[in-house]
Protein backbone atom coordinates (compact mmCIF):
# COMPACT_ATOMS: atom_id res chain seq x y z
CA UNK A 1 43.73 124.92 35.39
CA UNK A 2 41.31 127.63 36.60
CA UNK A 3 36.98 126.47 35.62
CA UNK A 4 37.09 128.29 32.69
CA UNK A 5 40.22 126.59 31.12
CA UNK A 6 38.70 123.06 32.28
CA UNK A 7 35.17 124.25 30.66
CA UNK A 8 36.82 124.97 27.21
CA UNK A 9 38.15 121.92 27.33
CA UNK A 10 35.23 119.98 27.94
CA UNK A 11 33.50 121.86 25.61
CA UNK A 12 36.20 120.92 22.95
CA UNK A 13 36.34 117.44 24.07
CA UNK A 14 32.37 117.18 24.05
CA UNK A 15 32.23 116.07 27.11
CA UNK A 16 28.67 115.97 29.01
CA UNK A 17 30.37 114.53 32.83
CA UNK A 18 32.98 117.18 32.59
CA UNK A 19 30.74 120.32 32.52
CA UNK A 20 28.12 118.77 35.13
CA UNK A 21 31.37 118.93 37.41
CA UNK A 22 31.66 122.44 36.30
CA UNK A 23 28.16 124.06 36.93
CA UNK A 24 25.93 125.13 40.81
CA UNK A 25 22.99 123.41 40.70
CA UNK A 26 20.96 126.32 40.83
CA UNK A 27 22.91 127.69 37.67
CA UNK A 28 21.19 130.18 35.19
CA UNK A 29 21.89 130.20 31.50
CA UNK A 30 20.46 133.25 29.61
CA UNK A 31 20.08 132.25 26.22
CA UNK A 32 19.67 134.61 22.98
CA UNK A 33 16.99 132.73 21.64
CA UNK A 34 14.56 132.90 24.70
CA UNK A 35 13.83 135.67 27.06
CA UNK A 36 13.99 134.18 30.44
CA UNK A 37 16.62 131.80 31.03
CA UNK A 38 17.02 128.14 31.74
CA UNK A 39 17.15 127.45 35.50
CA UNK A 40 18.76 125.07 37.42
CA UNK A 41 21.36 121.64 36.25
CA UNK A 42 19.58 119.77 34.65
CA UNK A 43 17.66 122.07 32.20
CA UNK A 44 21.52 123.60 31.40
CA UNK A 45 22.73 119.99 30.85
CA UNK A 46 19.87 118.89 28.51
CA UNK A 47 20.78 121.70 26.86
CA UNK A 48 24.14 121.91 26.55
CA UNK A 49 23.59 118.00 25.11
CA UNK A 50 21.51 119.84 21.89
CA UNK A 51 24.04 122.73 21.67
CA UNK A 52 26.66 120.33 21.46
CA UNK A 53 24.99 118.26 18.54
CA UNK A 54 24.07 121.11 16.75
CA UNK A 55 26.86 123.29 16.43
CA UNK A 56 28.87 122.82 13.60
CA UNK A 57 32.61 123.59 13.76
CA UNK A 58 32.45 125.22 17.19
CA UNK A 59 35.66 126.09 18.54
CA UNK A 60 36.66 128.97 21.16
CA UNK A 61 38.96 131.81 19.47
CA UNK A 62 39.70 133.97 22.62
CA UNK A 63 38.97 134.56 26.67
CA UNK A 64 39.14 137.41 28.81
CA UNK A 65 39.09 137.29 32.84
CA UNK A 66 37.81 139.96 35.28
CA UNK A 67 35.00 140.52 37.67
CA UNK A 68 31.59 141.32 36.80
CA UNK A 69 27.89 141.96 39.42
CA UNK A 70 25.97 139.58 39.68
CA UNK A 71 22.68 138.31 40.67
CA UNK A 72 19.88 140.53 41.94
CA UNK A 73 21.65 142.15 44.54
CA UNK A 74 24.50 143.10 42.28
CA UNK A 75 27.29 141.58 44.15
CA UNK A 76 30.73 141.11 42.54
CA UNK A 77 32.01 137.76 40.86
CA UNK A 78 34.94 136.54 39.15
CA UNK A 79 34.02 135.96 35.55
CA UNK A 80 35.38 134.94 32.29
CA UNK A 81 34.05 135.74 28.73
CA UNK A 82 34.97 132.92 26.08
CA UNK A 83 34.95 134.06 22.39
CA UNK A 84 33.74 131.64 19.75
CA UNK A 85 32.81 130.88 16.38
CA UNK A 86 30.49 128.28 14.94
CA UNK A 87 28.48 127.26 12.06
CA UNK A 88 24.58 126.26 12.20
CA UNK A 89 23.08 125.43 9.32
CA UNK A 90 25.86 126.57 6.98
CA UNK A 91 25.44 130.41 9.00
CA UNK A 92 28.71 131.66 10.52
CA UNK A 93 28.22 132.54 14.21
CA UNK A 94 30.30 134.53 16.40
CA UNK A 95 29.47 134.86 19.89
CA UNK A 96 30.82 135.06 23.68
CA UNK A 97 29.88 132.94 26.68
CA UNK A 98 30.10 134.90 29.86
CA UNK A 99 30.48 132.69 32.23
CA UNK A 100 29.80 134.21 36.50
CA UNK A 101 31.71 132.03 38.78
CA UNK A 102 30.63 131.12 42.55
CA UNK A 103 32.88 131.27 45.89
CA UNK A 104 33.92 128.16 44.91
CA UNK A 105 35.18 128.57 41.36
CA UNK A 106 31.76 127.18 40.05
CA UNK A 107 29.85 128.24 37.25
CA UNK A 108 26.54 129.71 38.93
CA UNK A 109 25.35 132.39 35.91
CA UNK A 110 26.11 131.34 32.08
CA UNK A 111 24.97 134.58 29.15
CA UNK A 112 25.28 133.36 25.94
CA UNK A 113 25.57 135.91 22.98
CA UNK A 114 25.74 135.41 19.17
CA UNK A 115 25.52 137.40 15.49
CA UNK A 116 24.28 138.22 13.00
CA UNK A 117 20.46 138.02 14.04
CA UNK A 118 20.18 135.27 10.73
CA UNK A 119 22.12 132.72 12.40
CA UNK A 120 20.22 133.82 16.16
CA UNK A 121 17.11 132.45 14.21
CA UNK A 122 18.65 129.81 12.62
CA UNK A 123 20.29 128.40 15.98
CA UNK A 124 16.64 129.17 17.96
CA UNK A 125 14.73 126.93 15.38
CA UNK A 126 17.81 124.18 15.59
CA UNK A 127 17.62 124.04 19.67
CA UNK A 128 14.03 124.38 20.21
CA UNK A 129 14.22 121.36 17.74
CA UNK A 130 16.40 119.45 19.76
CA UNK A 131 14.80 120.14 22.86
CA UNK A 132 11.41 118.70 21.75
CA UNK A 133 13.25 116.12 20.24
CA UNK A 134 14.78 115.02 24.24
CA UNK A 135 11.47 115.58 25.70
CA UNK A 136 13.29 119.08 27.81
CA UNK A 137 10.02 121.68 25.84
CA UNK A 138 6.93 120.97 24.54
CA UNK A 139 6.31 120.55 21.01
């Protein structure tokens, strides 16, 4: 099971201990809902703990596999894109995790995209939210 099979699964299973396996520490998730991303493990598993309450009906509908550049020098990586689909706040989402993968399989870059722009909002407001709520952003 390559890291993108096991992270769909711990993403179905909800399972927190699973991804931090999964991730570098220095890992960057860009995120639709805030213009410069989240830096470094613990940030991305605070909030992977809010996406992961506030999703509703999130399941993965599709993958693809290839290589991708990377980073600021533009170097080549092994990637995977996962499709999904979701609810928040009764608003359909549908959206693709890109997912960059280090020399060692691990996940070192994470690009999250989703539509419409309603349901962007929507899922901003609901994670900014939870966030505040576990003390990872100001309120």
């Amino acid at each position: 099971m390559n890291t993108a099979d096991r992270f769909r699964a711990a993403v179905d299973r909800r399972d927190l201990a699973a991804l931090d396996d999964l991730f570098t520490d220095d890992i960057r998730l860009y995120s639709p809902v805030k213009f410069t991303p989240f830096l470094g493990k613990p940030m991305v598993m605070g909030l992977f703990g809010v996406l992961l309450r506030t999703f509703e009906d999130f399941r993965y509908v599709g993958d693809c596999v290839g290589t991708v550049l990377t980073g600021a020098d533009g170097s080549p990586a092994d990637a995977a894109v996962l499709v999904f689909r979701a609810g928040i706040e009764g608003k359909e989402i549908h959206g693709i995790d890109l997912l960059h993968f280090d020399q060692d399989g691990r996940i070192k870059e994470f690009t999250v995209m989703v539509r419409p722009q309603s349901a962007v909002h929507a899922l901003g407001e609901a994670v900014l939210a939870g966030l505040v709520a576990d003390g990872l952003a100001p309120a």
